[in-house]
PDB file of N, CA and C in Angstrom:
ATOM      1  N   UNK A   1       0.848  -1.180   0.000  1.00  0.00           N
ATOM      2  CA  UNK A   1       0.000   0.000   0.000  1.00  0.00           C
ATOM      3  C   UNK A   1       0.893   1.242   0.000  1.00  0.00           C
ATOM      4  N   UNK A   2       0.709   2.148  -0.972  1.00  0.00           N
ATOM      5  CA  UNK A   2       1.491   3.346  -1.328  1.00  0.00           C
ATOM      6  C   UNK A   2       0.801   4.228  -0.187  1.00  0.00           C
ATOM      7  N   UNK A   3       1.507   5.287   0.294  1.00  0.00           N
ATOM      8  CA  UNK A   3       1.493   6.715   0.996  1.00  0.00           C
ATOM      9  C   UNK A   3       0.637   7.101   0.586  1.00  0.00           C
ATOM     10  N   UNK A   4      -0.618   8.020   1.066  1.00  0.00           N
ATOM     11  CA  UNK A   4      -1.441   8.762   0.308  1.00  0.00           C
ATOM     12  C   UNK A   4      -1.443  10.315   1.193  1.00  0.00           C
ATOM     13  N   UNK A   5      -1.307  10.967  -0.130  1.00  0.00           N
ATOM     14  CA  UNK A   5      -1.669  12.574   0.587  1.00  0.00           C
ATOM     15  C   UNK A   5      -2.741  13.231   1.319  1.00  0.00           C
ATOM     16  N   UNK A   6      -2.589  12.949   2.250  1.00  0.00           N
ATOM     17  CA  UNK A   6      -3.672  13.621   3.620  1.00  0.00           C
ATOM     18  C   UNK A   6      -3.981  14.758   3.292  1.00  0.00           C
ATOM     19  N   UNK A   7      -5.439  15.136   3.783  1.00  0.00           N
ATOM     20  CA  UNK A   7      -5.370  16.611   4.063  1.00  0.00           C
ATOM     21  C   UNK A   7      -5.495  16.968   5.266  1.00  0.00           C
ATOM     22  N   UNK A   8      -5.954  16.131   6.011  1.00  0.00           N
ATOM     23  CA  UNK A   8      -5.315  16.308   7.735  1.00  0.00           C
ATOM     24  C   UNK A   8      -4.423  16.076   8.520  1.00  0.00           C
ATOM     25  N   UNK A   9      -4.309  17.192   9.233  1.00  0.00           N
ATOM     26  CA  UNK A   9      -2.876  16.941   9.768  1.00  0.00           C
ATOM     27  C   UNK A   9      -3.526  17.194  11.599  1.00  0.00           C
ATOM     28  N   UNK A  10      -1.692  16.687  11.908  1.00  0.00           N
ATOM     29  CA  UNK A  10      -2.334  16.144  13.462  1.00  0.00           C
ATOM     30  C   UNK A  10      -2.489  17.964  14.309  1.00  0.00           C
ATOM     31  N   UNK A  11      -3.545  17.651  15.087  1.00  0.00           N
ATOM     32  CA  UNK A  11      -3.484  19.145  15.780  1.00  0.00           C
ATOM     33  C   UNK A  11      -5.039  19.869  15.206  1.00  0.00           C
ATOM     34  N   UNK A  12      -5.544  18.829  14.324  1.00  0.00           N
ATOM     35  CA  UNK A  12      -6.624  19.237  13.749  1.00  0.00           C
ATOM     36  C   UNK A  12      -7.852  18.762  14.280  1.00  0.00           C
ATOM     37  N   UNK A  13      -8.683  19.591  14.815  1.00  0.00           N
ATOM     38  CA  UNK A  13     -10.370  18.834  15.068  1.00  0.00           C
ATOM     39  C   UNK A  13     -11.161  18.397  14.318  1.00  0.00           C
ATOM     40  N   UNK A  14     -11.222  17.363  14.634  1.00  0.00           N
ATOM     41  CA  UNK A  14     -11.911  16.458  13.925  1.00  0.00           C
ATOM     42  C   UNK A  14     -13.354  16.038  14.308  1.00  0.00           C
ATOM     43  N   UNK A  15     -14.207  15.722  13.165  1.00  0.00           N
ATOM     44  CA  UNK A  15     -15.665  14.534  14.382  1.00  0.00           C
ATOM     45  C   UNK A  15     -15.640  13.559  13.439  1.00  0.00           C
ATOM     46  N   UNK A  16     -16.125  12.708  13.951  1.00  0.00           N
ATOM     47  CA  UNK A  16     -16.416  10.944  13.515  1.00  0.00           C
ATOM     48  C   UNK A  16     -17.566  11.052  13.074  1.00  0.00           C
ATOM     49  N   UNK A  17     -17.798  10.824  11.598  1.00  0.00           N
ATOM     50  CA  UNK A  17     -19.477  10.611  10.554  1.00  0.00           C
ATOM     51  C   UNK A  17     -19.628   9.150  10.740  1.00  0.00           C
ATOM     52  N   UNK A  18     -18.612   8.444  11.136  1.00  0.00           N
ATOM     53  CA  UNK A  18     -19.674   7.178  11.085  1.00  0.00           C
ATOM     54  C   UNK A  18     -18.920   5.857  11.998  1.00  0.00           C
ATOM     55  N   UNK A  19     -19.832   4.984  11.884  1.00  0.00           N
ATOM     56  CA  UNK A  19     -18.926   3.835  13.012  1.00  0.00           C
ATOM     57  C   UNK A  19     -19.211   4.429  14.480  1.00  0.00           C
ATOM     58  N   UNK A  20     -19.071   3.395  15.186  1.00  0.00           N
ATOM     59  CA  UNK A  20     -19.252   3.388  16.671  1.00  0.00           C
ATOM     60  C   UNK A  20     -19.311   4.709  17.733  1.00  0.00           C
ATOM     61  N   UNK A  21     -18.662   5.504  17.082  1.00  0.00           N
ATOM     62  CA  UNK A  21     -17.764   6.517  17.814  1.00  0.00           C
ATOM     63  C   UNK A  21     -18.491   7.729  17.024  1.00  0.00           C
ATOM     64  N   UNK A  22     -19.539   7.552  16.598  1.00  0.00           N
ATOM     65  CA  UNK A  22     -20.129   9.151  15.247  1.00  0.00           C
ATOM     66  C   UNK A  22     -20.780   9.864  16.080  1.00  0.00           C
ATOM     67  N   UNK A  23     -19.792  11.055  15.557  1.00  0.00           N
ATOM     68  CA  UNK A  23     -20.687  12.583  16.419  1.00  0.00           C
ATOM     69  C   UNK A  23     -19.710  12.910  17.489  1.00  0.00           C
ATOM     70  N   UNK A  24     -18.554  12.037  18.024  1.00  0.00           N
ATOM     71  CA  UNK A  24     -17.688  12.804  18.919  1.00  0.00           C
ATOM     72  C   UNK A  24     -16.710  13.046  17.856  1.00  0.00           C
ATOM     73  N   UNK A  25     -16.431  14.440  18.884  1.00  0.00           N
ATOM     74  CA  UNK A  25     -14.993  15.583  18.136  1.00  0.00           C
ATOM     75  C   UNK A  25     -14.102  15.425  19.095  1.00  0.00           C
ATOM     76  N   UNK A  26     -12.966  15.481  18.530  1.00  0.00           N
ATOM     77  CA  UNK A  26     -11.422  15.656  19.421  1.00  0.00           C
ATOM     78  C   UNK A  26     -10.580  15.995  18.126  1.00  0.00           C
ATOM     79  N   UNK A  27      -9.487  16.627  18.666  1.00  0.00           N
ATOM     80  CA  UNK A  27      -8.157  17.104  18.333  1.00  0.00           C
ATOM     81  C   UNK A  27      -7.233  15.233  18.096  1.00  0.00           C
ATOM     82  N   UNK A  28      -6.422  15.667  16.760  1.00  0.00           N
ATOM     83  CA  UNK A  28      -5.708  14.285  16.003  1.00  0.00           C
ATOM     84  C   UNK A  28      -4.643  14.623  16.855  1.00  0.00           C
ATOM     85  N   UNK A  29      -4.171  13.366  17.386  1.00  0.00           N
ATOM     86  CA  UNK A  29      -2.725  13.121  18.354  1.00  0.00           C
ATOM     87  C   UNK A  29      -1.957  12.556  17.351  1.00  0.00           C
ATOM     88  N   UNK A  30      -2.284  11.625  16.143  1.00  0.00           N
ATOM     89  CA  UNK A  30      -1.103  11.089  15.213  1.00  0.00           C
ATOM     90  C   UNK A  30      -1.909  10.330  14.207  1.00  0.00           C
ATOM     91  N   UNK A  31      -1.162  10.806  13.197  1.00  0.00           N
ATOM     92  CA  UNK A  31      -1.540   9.899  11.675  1.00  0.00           C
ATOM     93  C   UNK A  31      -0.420   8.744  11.347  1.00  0.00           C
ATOM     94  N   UNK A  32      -1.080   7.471  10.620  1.00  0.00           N
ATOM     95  CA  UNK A  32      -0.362   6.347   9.996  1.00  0.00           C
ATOM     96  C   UNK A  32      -1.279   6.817   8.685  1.00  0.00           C
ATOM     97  N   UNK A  33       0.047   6.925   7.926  1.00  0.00           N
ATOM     98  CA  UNK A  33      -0.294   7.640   6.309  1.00  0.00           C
ATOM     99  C   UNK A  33      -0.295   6.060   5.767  1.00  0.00           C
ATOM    100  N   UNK A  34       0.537   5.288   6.260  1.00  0.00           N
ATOM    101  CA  UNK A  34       0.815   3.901   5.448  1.00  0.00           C
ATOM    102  C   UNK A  34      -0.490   2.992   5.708  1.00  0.00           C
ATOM    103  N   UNK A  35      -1.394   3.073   6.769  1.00  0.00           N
ATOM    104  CA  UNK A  35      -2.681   2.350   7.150  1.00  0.00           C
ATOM    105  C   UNK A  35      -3.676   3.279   6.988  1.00  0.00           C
ATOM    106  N   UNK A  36      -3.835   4.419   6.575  1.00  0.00           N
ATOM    107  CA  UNK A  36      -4.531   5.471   6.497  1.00  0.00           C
ATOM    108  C   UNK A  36      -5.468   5.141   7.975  1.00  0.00           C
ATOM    109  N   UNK A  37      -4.859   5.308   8.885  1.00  0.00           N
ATOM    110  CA  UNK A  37      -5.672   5.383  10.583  1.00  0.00           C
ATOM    111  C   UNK A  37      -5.159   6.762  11.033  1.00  0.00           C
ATOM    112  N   UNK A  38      -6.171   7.242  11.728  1.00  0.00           N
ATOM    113  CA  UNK A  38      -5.642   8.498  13.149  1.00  0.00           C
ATOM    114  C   UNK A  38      -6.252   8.039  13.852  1.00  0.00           C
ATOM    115  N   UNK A  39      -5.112   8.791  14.734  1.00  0.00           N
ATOM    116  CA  UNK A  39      -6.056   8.480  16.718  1.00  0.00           C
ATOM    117  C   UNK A  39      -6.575  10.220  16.820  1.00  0.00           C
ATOM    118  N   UNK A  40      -7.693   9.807  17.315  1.00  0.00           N
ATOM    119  CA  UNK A  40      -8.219  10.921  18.003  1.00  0.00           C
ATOM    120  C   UNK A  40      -8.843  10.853  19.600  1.00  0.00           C
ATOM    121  N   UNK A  41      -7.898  12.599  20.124  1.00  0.00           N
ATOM    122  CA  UNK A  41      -8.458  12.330  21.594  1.00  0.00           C
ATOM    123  C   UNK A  41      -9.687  12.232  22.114  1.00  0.00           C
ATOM    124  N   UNK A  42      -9.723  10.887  22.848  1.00  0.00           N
ATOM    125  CA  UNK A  42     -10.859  10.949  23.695  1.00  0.00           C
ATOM    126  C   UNK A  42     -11.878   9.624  22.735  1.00  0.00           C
ATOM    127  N   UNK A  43     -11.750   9.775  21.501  1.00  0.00           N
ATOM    128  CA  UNK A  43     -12.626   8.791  20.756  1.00  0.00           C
ATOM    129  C   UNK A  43     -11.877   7.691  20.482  1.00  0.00           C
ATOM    130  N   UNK A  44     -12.900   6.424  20.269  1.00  0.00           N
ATOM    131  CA  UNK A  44     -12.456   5.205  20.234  1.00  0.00           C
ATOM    132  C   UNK A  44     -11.774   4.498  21.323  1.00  0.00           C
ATOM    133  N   UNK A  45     -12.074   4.588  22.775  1.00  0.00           N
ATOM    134  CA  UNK A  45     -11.122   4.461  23.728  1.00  0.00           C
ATOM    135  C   UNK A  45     -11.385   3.037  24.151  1.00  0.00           C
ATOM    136  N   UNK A  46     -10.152   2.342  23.719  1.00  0.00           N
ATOM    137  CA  UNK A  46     -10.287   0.826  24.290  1.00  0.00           C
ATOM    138  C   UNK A  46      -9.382   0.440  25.572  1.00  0.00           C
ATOM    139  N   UNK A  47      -9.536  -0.673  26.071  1.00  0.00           N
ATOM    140  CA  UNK A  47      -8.881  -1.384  27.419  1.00  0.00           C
ATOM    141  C   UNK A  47      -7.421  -2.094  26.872  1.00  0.00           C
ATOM    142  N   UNK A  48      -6.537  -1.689  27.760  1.00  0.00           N
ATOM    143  CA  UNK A  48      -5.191  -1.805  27.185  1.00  0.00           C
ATOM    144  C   UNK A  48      -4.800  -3.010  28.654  1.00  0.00           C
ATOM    145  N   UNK A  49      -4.681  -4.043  28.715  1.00  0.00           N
ATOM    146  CA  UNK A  49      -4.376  -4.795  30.077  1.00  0.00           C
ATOM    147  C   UNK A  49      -2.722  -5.102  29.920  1.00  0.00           C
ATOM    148  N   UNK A  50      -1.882  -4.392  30.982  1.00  0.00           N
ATOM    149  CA  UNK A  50      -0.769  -4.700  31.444  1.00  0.00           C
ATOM    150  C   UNK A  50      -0.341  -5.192  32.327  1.00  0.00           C
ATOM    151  N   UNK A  51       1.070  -6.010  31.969  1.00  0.00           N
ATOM    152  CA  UNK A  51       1.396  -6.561  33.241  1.00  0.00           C
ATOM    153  C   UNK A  51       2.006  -5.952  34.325  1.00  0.00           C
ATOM    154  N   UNK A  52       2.277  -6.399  35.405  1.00  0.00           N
ATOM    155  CA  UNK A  52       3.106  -5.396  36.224  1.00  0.00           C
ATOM    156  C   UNK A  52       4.380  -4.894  36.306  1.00  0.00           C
ATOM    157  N   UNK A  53       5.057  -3.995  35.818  1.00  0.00           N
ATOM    158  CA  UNK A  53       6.647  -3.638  35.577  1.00  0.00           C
ATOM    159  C   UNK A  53       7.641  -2.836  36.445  1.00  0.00           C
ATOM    160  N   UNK A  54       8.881  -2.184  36.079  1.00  0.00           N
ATOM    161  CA  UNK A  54       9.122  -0.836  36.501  1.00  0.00           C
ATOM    162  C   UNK A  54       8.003   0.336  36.869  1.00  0.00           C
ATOM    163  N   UNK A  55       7.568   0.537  35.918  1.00  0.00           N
ATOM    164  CA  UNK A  55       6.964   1.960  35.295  1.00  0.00           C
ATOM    165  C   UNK A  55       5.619   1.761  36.788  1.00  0.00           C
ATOM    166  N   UNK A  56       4.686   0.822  36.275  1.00  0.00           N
ATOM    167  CA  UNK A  56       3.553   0.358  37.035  1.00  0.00           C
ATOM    168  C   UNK A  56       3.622  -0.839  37.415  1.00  0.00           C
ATOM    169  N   UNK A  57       4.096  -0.919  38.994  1.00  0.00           N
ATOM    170  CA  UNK A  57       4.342  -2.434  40.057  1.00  0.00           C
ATOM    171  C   UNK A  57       3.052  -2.949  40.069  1.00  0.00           C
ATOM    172  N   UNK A  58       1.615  -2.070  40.482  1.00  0.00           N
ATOM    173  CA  UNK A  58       0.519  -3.039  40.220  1.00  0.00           C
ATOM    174  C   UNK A  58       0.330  -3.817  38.720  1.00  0.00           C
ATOM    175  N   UNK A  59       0.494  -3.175  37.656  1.00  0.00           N
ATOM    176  CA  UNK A  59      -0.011  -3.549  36.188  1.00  0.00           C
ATOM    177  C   UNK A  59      -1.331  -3.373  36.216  1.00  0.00           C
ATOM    178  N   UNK A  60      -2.470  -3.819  35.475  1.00  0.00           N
ATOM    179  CA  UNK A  60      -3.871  -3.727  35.341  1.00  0.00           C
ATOM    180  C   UNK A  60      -4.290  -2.703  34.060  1.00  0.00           C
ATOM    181  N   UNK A  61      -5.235  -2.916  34.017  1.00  0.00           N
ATOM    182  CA  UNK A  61      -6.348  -2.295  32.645  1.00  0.00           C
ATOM    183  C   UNK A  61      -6.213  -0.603  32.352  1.00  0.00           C
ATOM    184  N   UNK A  62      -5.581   0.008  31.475  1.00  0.00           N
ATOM    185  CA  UNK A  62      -5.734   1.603  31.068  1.00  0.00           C
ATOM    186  C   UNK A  62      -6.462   1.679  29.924  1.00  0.00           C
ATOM    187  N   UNK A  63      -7.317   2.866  30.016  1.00  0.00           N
ATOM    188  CA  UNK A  63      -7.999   2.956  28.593  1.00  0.00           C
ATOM    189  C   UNK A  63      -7.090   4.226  27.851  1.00  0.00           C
ATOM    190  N   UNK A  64      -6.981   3.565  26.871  1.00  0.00           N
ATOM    191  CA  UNK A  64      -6.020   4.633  26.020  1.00  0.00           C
ATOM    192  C   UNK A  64      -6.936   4.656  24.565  1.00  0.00           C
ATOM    193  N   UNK A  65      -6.611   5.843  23.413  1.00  0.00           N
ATOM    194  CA  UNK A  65      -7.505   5.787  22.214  1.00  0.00           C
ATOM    195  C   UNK A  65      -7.370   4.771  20.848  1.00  0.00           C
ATOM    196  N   UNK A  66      -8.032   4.089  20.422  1.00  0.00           N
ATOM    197  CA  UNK A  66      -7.984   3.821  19.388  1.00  0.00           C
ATOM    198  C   UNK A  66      -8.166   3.854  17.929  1.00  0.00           C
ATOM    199  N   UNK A  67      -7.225   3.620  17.103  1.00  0.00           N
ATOM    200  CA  UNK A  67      -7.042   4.388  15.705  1.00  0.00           C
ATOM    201  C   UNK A  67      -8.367   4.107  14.870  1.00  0.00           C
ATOM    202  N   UNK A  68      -9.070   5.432  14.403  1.00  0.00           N
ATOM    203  CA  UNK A  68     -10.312   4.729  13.296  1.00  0.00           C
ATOM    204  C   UNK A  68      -9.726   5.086  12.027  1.00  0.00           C
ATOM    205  N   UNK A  69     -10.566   4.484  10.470  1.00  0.00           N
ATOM    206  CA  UNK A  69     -10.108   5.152   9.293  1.00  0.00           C
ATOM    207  C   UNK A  69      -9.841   6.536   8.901  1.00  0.00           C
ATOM    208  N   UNK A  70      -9.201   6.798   8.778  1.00  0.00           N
ATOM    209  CA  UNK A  70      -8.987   8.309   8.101  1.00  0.00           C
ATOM    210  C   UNK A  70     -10.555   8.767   6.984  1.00  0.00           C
ATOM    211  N   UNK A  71     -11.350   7.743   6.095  1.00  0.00           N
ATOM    212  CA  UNK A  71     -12.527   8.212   6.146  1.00  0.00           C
ATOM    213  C   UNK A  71     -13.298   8.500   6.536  1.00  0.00           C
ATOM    214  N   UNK A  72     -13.242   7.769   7.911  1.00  0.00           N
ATOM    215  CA  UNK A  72     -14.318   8.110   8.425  1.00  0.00           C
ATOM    216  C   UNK A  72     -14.820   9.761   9.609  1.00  0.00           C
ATOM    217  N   UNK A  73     -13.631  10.083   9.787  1.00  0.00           N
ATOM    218  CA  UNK A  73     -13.283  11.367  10.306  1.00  0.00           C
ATOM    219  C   UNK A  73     -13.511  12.695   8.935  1.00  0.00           C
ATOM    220  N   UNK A  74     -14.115  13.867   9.788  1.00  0.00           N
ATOM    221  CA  UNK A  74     -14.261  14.934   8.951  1.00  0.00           C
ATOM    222  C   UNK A  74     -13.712  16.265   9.861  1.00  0.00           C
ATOM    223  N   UNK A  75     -13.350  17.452   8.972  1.00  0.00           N
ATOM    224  CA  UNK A  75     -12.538  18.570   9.828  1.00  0.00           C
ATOM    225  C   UNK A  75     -14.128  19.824  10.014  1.00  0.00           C
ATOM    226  N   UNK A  76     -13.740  19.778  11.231  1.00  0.00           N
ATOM    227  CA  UNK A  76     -14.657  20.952  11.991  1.00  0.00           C
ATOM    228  C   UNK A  76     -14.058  22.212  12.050  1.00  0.00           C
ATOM    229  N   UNK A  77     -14.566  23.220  10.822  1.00  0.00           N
ATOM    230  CA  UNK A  77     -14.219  24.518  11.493  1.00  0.00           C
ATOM    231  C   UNK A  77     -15.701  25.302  11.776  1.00  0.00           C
ATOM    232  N   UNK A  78     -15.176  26.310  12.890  1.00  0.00           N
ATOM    233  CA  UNK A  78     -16.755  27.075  13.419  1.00  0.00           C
ATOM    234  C   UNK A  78     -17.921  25.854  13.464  1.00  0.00           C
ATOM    235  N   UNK A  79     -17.519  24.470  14.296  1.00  0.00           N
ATOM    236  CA  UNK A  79     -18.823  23.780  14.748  1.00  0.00           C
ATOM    237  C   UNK A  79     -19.311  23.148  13.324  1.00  0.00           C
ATOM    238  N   UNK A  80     -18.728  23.309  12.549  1.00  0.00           N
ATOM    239  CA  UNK A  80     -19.933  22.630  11.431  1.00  0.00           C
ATOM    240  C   UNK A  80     -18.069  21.494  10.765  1.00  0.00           C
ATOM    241  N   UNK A  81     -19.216  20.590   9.906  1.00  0.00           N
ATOM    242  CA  UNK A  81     -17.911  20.028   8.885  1.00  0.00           C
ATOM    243  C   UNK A  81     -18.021  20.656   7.478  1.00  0.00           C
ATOM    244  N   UNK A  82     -16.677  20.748   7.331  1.00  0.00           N
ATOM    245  CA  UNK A  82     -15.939  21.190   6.335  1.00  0.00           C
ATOM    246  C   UNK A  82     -14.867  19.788   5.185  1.00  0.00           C
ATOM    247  N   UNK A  83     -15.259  20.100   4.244  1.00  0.00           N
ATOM    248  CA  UNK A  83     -14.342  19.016   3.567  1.00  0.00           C
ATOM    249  C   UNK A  83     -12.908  20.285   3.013  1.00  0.00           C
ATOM    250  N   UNK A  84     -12.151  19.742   2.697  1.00  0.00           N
ATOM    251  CA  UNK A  84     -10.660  20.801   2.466  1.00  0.00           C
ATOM    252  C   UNK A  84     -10.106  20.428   1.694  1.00  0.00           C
ATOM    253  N   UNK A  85      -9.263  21.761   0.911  1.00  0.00           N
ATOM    254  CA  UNK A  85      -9.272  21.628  -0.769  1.00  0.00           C
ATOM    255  C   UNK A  85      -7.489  22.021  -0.526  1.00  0.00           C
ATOM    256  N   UNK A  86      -7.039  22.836  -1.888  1.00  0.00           N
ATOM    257  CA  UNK A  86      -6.049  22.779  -1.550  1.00  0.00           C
ATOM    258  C   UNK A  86      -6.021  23.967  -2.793  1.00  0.00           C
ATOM    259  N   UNK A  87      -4.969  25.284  -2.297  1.00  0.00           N
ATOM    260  CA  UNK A  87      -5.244  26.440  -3.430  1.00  0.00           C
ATOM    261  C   UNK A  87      -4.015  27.608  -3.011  1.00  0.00           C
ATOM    262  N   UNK A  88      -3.276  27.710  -4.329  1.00  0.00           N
ATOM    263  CA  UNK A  88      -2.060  28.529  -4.131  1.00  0.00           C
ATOM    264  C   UNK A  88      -2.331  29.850  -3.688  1.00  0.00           C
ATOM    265  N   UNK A  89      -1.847  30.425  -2.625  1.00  0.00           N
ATOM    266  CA  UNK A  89      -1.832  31.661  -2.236  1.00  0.00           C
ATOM    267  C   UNK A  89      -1.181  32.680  -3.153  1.00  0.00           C
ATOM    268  N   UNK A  90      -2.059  33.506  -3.466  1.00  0.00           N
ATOM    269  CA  UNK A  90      -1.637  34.790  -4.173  1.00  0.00           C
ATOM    270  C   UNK A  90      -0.250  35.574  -3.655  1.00  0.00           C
ATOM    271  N   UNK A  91      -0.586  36.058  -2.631  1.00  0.00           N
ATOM    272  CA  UNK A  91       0.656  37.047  -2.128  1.00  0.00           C
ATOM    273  C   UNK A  91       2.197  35.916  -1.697  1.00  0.00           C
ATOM    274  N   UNK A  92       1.773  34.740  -1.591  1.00  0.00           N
ATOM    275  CA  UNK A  92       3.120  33.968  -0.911  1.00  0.00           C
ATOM    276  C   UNK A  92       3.484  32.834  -1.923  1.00  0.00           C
ATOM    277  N   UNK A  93       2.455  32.609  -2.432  1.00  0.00           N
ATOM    278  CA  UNK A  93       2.829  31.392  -3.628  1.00  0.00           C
ATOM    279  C   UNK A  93       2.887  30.121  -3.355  1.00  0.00           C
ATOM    280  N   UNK A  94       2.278  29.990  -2.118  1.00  0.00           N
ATOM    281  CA  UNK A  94       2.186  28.633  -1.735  1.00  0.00           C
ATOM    282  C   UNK A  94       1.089  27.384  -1.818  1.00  0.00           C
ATOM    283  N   UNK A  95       1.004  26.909  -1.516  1.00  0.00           N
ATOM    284  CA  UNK A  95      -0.034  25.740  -1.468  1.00  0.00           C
ATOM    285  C   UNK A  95      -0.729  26.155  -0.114  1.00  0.00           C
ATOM    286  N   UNK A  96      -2.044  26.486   0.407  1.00  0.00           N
ATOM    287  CA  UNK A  96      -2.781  26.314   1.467  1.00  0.00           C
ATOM    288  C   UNK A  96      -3.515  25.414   1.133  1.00  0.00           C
ATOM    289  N   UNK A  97      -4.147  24.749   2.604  1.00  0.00           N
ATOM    290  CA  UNK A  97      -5.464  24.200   2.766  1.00  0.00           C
ATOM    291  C   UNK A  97      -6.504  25.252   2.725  1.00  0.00           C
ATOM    292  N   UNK A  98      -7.977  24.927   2.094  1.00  0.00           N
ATOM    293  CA  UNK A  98      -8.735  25.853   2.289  1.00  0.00           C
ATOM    294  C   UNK A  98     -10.259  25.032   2.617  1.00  0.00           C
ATOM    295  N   UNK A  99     -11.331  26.298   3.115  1.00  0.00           N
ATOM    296  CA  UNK A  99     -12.631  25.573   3.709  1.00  0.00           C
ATOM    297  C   UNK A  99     -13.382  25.644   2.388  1.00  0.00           C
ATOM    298  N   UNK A 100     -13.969  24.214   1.619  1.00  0.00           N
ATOM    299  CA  UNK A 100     -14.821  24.347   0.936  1.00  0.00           C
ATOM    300  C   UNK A 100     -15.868  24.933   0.921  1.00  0.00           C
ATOM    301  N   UNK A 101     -16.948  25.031   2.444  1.00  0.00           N
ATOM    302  CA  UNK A 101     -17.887  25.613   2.454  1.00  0.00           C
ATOM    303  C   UNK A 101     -17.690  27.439   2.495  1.00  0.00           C
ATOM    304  N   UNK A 102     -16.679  27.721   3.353  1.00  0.00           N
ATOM    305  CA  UNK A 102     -16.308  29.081   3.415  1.00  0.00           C
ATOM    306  C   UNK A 102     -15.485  29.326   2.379  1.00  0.00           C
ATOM    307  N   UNK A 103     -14.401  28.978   1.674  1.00  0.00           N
ATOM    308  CA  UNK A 103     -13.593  29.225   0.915  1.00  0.00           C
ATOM    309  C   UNK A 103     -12.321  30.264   1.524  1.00  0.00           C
ATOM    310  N   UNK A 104     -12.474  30.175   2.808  1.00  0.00           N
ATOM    311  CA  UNK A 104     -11.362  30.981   3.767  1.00  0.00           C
ATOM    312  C   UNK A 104     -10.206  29.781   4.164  1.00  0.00           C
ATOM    313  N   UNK A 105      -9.040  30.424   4.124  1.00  0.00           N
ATOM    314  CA  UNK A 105      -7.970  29.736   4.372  1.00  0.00           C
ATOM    315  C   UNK A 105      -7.735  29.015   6.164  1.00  0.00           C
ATOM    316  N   UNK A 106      -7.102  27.884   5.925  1.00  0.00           N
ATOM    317  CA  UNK A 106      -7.080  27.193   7.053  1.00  0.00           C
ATOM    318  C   UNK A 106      -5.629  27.271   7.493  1.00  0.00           C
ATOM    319  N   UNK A 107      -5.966  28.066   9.227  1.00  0.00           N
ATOM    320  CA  UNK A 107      -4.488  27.957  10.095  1.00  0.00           C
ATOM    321  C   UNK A 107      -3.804  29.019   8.858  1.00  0.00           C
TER     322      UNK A 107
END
């Protein structure tokens, strides 16, 4: 499976359209471009059971987040979803992300 070009990047709010977890928003902690998965905080949170070590002498059960598809996540700006395009800036010449519905530049 080849790399594919994201348009989200981590640091971005996100909400979940579908699957188990639809309708909660959190901020992306990390992308796998090669599995097309992100974790997002707070959603998808499964039971992680450890044994007892250094770190933690008891060991036992933490819930930490788990990765959903990168489709299935959409970017929230101003409360609503937004799908995001991609459009050279006039004055700098660069490549931005931009809001389809607004057509205002992102970050």
């Amino acid at each position: 499976m080849s790399k594919l070009k994201l348009k989200l990047k981590k640091g971005d709010t996100v909400r979940v359209i579908s699957g188990e977890a639809r309708g909660q928003e959190g901020k992306i902690i990390s992308i796998d471009t090669k599995k097309s998965r992100v974790l997002v905080e707070g959603v998808n949170m499964i039971s992680k059971h450890s044994k007892p070590n250094a770190k933690n002498p008891n060991g036992g059960i933490t819930k930490q987040e788990g990765s959903i598809h990168i489709s299935n996540v959409m970017f929230v700006e101003g409360g609503k979803t937004t799908r995001i395009g991609r459009q050279v800036d006039e004055k700098t010449k660069k490549i931005v992300r931009i809001s389809k519905k607004t057509k205002e530049v992102i970050k």
